[in-house]
Protein backbone atom coordinates (compact mmCIF):
# COMPACT_ATOMS: atom_id res chain seq x y z
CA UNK A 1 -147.39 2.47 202.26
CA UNK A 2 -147.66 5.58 203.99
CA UNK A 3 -146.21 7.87 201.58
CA UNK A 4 -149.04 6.46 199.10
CA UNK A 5 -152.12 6.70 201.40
CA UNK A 6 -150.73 10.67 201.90
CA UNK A 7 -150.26 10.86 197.96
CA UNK A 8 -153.78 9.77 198.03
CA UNK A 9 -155.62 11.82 200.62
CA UNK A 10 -153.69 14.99 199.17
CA UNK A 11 -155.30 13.91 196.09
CA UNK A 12 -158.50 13.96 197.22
CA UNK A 13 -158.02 17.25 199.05
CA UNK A 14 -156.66 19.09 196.64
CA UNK A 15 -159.85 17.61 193.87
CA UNK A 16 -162.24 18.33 196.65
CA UNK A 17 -161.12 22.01 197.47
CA UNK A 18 -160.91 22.88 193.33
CA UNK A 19 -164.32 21.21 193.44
CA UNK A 20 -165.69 23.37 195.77
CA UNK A 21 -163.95 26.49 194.48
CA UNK A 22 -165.73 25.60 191.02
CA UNK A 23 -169.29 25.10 192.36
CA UNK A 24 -168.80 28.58 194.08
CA UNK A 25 -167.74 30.31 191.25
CA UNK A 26 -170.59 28.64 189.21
CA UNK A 27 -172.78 29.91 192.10
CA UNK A 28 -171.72 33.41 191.65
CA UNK A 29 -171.92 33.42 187.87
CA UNK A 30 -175.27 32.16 187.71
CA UNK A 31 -176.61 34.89 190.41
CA UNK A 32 -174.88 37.59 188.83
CA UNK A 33 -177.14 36.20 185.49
CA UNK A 34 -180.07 36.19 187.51
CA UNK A 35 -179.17 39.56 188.77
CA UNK A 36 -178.86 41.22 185.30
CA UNK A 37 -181.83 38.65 183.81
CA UNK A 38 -183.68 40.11 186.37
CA UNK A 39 -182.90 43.83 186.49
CA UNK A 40 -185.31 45.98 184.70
CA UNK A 41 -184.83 50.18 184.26
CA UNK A 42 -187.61 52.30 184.65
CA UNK A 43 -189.83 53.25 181.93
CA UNK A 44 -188.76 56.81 181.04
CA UNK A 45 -191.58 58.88 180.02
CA UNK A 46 -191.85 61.80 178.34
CA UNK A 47 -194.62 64.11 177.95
CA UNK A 48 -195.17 66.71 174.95
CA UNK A 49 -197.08 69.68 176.47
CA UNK A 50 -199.19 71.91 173.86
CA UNK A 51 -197.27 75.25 173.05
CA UNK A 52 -198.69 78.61 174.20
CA UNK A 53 -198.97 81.76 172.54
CA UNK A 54 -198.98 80.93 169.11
CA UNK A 55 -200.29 82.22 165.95
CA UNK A 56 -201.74 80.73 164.70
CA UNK A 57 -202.39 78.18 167.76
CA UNK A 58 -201.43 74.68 167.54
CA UNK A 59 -204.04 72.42 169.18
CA UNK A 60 -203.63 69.61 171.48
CA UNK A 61 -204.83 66.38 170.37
CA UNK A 62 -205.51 63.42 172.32
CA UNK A 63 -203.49 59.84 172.12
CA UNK A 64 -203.97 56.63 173.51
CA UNK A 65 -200.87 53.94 174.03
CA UNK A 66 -200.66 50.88 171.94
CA UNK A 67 -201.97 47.77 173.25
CA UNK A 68 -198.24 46.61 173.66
CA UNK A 69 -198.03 48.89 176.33
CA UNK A 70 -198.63 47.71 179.63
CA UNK A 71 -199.96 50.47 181.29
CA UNK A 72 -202.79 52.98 180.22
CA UNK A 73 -204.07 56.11 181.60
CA UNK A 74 -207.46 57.23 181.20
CA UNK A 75 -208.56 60.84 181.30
CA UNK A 76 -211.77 62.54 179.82
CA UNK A 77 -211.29 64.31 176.14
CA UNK A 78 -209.59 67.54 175.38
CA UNK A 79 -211.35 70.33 175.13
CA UNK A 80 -210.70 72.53 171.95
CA UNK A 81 -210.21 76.08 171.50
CA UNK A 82 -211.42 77.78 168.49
CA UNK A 83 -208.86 79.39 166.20
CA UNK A 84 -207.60 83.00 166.04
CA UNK A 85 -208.82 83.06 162.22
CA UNK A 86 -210.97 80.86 159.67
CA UNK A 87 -209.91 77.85 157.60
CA UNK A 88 -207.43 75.91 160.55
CA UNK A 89 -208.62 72.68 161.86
CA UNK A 90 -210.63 71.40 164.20
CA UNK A 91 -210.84 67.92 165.89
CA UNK A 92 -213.13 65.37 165.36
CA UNK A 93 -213.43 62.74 168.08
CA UNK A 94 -213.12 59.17 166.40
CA UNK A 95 -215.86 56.37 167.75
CA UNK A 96 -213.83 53.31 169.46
CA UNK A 97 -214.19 50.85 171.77
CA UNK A 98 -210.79 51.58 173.51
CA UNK A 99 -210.31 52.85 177.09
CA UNK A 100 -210.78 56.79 176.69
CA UNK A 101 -208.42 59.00 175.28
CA UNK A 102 -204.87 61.00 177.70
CA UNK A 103 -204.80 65.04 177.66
CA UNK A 104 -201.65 64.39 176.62
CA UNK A 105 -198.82 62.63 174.58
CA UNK A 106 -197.64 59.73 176.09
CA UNK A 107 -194.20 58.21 174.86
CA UNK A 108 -192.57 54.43 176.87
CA UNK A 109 -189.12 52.89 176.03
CA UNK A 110 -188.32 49.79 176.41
CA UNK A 111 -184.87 47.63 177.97
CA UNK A 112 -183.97 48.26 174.48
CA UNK A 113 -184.18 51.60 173.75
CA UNK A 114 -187.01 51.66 170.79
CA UNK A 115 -190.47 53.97 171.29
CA UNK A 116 -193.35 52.85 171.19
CA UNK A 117 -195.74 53.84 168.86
CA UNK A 118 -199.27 55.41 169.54
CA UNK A 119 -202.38 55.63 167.73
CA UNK A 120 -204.24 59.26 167.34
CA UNK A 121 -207.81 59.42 169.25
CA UNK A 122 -208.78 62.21 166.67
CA UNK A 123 -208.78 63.35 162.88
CA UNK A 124 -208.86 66.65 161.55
CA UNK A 125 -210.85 68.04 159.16
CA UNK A 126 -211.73 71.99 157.87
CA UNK A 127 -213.60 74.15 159.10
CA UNK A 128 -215.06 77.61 158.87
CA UNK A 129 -214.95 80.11 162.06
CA UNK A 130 -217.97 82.00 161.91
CA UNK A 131 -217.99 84.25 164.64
CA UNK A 132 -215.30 85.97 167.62
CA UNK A 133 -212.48 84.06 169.27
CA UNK A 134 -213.52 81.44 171.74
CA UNK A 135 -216.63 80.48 170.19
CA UNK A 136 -217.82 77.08 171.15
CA UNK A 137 -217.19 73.94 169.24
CA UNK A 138 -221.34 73.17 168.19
CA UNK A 139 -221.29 76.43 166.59
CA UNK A 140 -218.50 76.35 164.13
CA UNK A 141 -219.78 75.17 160.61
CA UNK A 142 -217.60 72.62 158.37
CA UNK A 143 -216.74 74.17 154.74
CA UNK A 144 -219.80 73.09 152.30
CA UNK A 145 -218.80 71.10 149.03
CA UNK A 146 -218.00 73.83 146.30
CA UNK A 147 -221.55 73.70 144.40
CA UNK A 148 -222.96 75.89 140.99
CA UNK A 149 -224.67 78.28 142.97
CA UNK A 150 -222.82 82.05 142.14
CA UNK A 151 -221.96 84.90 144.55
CA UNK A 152 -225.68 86.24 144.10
CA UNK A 153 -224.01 89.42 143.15
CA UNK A 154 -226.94 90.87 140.70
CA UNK A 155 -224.75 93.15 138.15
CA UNK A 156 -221.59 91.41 137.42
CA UNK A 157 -219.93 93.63 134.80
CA UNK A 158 -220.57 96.33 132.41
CA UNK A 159 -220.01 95.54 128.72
CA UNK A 160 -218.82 98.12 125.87
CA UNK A 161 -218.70 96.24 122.36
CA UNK A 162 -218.20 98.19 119.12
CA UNK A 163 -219.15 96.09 115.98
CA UNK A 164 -218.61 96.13 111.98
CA UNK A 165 -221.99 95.33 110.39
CA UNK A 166 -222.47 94.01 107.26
CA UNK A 167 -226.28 93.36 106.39
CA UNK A 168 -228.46 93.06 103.66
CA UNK A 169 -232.43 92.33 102.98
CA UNK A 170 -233.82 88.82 102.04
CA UNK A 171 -237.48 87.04 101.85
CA UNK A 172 -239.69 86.66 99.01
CA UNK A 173 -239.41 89.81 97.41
CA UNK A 174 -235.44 89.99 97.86
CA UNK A 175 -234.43 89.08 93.68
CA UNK A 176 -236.82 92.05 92.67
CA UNK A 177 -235.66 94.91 95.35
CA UNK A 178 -231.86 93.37 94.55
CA UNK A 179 -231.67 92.58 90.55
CA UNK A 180 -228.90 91.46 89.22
CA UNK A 181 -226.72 94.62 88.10
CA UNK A 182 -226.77 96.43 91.89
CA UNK A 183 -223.30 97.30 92.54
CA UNK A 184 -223.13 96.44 96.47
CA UNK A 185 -226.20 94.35 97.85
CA UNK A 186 -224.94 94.94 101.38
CA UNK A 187 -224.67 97.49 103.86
CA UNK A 188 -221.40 97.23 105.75
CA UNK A 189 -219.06 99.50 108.29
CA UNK A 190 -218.89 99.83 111.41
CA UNK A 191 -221.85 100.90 112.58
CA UNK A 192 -222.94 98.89 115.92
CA UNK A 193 -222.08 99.90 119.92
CA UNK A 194 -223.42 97.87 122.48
CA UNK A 195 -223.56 98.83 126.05
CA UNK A 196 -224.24 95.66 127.54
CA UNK A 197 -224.57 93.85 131.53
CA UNK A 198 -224.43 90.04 132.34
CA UNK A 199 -227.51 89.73 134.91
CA UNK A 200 -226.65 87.22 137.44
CA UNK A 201 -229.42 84.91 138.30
CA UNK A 202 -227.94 82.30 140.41
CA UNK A 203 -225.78 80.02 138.42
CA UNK A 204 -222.62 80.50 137.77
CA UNK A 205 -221.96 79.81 133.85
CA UNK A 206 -225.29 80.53 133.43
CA UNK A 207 -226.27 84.62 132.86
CA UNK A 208 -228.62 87.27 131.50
CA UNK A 209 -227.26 89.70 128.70
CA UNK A 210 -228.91 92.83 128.69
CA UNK A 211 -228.08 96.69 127.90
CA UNK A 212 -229.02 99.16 125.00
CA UNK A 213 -227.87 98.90 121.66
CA UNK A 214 -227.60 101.69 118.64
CA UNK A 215 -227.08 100.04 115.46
CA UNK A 216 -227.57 101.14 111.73
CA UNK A 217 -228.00 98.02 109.04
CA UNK A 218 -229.99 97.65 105.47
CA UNK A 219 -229.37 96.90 102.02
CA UNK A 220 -228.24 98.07 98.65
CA UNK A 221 -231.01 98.09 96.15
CA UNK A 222 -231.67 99.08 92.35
CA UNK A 223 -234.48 99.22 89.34
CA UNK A 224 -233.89 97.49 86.32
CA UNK A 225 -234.79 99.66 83.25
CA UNK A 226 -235.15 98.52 79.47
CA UNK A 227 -232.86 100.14 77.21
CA UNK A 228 -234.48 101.08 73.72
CA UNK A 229 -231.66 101.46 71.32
CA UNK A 230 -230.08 97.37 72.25
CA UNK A 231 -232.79 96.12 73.67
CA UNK A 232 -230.88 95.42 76.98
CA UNK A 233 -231.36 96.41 80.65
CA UNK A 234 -229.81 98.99 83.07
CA UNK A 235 -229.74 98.85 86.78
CA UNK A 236 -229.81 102.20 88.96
CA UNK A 237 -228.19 101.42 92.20
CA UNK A 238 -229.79 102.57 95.67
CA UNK A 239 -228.56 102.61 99.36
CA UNK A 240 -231.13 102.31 102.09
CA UNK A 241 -229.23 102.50 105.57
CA UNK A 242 -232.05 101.90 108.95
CA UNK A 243 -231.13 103.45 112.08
CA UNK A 244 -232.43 100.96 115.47
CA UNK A 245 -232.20 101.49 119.02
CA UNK A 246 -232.50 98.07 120.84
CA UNK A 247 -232.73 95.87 123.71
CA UNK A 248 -230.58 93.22 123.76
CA UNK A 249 -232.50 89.92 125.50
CA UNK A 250 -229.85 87.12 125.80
CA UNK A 251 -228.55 84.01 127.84
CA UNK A 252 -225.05 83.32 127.73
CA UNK A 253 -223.55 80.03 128.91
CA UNK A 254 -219.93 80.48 129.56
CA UNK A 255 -217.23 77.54 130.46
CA UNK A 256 -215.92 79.07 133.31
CA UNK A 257 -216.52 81.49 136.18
CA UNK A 258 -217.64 85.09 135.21
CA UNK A 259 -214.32 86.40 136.85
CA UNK A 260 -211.82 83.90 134.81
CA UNK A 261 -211.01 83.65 130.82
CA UNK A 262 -213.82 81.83 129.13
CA UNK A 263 -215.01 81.19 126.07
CA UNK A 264 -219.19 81.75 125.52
CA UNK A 265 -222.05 81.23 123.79
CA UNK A 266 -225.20 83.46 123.38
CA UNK A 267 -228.73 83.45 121.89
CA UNK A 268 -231.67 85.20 122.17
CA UNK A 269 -233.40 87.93 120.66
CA UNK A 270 -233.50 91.98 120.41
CA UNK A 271 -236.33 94.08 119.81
CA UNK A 272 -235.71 96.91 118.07
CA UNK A 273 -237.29 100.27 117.27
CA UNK A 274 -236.62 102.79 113.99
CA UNK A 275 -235.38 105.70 114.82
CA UNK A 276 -234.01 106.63 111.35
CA UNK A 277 -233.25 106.15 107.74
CA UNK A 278 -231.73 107.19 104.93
CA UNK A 279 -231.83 106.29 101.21
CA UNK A 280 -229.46 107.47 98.32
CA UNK A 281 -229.61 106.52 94.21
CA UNK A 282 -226.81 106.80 91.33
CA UNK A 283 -227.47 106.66 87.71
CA UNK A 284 -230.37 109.05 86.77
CA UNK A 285 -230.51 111.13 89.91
CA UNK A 286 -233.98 110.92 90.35
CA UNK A 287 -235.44 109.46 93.61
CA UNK A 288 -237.53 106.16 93.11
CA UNK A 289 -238.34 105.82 97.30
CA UNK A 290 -241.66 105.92 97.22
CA UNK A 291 -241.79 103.07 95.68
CA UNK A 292 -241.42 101.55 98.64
CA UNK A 293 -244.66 102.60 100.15
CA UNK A 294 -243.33 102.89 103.55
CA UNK A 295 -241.15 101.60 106.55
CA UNK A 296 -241.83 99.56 109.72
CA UNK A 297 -240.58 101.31 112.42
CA UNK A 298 -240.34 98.28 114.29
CA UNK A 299 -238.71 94.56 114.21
CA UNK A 300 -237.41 91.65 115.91
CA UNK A 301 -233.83 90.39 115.58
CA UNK A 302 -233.37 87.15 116.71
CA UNK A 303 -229.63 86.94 117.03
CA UNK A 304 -226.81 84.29 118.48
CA UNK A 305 -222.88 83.91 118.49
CA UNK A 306 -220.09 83.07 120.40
CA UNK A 307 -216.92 84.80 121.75
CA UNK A 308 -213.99 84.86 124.32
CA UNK A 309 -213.37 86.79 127.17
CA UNK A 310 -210.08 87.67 128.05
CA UNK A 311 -209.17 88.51 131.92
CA UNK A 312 -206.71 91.61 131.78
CA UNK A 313 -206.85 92.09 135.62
CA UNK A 314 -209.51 91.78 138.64
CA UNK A 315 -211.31 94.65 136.91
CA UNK A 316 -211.29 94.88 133.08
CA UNK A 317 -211.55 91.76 130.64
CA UNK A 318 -211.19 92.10 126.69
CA UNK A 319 -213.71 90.71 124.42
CA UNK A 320 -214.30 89.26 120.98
CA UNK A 321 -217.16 88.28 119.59
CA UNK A 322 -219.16 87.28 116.47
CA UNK A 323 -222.87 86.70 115.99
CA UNK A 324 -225.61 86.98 113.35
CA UNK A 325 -229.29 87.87 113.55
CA UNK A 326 -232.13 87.24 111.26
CA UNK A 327 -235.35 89.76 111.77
CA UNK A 328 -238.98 88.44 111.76
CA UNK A 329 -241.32 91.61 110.62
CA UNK A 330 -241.22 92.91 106.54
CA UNK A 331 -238.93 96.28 106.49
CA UNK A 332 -241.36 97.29 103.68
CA UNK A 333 -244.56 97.77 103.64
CA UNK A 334 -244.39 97.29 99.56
CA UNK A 335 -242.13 94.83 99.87
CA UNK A 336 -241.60 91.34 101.43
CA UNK A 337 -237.99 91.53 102.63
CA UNK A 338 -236.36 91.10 106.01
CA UNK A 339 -233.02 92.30 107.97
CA UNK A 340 -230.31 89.46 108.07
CA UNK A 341 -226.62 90.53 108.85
CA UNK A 342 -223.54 89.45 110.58
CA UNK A 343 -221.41 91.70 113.52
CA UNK A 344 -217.88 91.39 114.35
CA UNK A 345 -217.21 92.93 117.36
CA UNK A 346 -214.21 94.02 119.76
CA UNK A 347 -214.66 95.45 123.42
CA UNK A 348 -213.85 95.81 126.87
CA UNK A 349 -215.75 95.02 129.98
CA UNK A 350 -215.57 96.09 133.61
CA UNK A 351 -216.10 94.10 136.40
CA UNK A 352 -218.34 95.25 139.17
């Protein structure tokens, strides 16, 4: 009887003491949890200080933290330096209705190890520096949308165009002065030069063509005559070549800038003055000029065409052109017949 009741209390003693030992060790365990539930490490921070001494200079911006962060620091707004040279960027503050923005670049980790993210106080946009170093923000202008408006450079290049004429008369009086029989109705070599200038007045594919102009144009002519012995008809031939000095009066569109390969138009008119002619006949030999009566020593050539402009360098551009012009005033003062012709010209032009 006794060795059971000392079986049993040993029993108990030994279930009571591993008991114990248990609840202490499940103690421990759950305040070492606690203990590392509980511990929390120090938010590192790091800040990112502007850079000195630059060029060109890198500005600080402002940043505010997230709203996942749990603390945020309010300072007033950056000021901003103006740049060493034009065309940088300067800060424009951004309306909101968070707490104001840090002087500088905030960065928090968390217990894990991830950044947290921040959202910019500021955007950036161009902007022109007018003036010295240090000038102050109000007085720095933002870069104007690019509009049609041109340098407003007056004289914008210098033109020299040689062209190969070929002209002729017509009007009402045309099939008598030309019967059928002349050898060559037209007049043709070449026989223009143009010293021309595009006249810049304020538009940029839009300009004035102006200069001085030397060209000689006319017509072949003849006389029909009756032939007695087969009652036919023979026509004596006859050159008439007019000598005009001009000014050209144009606007020319062009497609692109003045200083860039373009194609153009033109159109306008040219008043011109006589200041020559000439007149030569084959067959008999014999003059028949002043039949004529006499010659107007003035007309107006109203003339249009297109051409291209090729950009060699900054300076000198090729051209080629072709245009026709139809006068207005009788070459004849016997005769009803008018100046009509067609140049094909080649030329250079220098850019001022």
């Amino acid at each position: 009887m006794k060795n059971i009741n000392f079986l049993a209390i040993s029993v108990l003693v030994i279930f009571s003491a591993t008991a114990f030992a248990a609840s202490e060790m499940d103690s421990e365990i759950n305040d070492l949890q606690v203990r590392i539930v509980h511990v929390k490490p120090e938010a590192q921070q790091r800040a990112h200080k502007p850079k000195q001494n630059l060029s060109p200079k890198i500005y600080t911006y402002s940043a505010r933290p997230s709203s996942r962060l749990a603390q945020r620091v309010a300072a007033p707004a950056t000021s901003v330096t103006a740049p060493e040279s034009a065309h940088f960027y300067r800060p424009v503050t951004v309306a909101n209705s968070q707490p104001p923005a840090t002087t500088e670049t905030r960065h928090e980790v968390d217990s894990n190890g991830n950044t947290n993210g921040f959202q910019p106080t500021e955007q950036y946009q161009p902007y022109e520096n007018t003036s010295q170093e240090n000038t102050p923000q109000e007085e720095i202008r933002t870069i104007a949308p690019r509009s049609k408006v041109s340098s407003g450079q007056i004289l914008r290049r210098i033109e020299l165009i040689g062209s190969y004429t070929l002209s002729s008369f017509d009007g009402g009086d045309s099939a008598s002065l030309q019967p059928g029989g002349v050898s060559n109705p037209y007049n043709s070599g070449p026989s223009t030069v143009s010293l021309l200038s595009d006249i810049d007045f304020g538009y940029s594919n839009f300009f004035a063509e102006t200069g001085f102009l030397l060209t000689q144009i006319g017509a072949g002519t003849g006389i029909a005559n009756g032939n007695g012995f087969n009652g036919g008809f023979t026509t004596i031939s006859e050159k008439v070549s007019l000598t005009y000095i001009g000014i050209p009066l144009n606007l020319k569109y062009r497609l692109r800038d003045e200083n860039t390969s373009s194609f153009y138009l033109k159109a306008g008119a040219i008043p011109v003055f006589m200041a020559g002619h000439s007149y030569a006949i084959t067959g008999s030999g014999l003059s028949e000029e002043l039949r004529f009566g006499a010659y107007n020593t003035f007309d107006l050539l109203f003339d249009g065409g297109v051409g291209y402009d090729l950009a060699l360098s900054n300076s000198f551009h090729a051209l080629a052109e072709i245009s026709a012009f139809q006068g207005v005033f009788p070459v004849l003062a016997n005769f009803s017949v008018l100046n009509y012709g067609v140049n094909l010209g080649l030329g250079i032009a220098y850019m001022l």
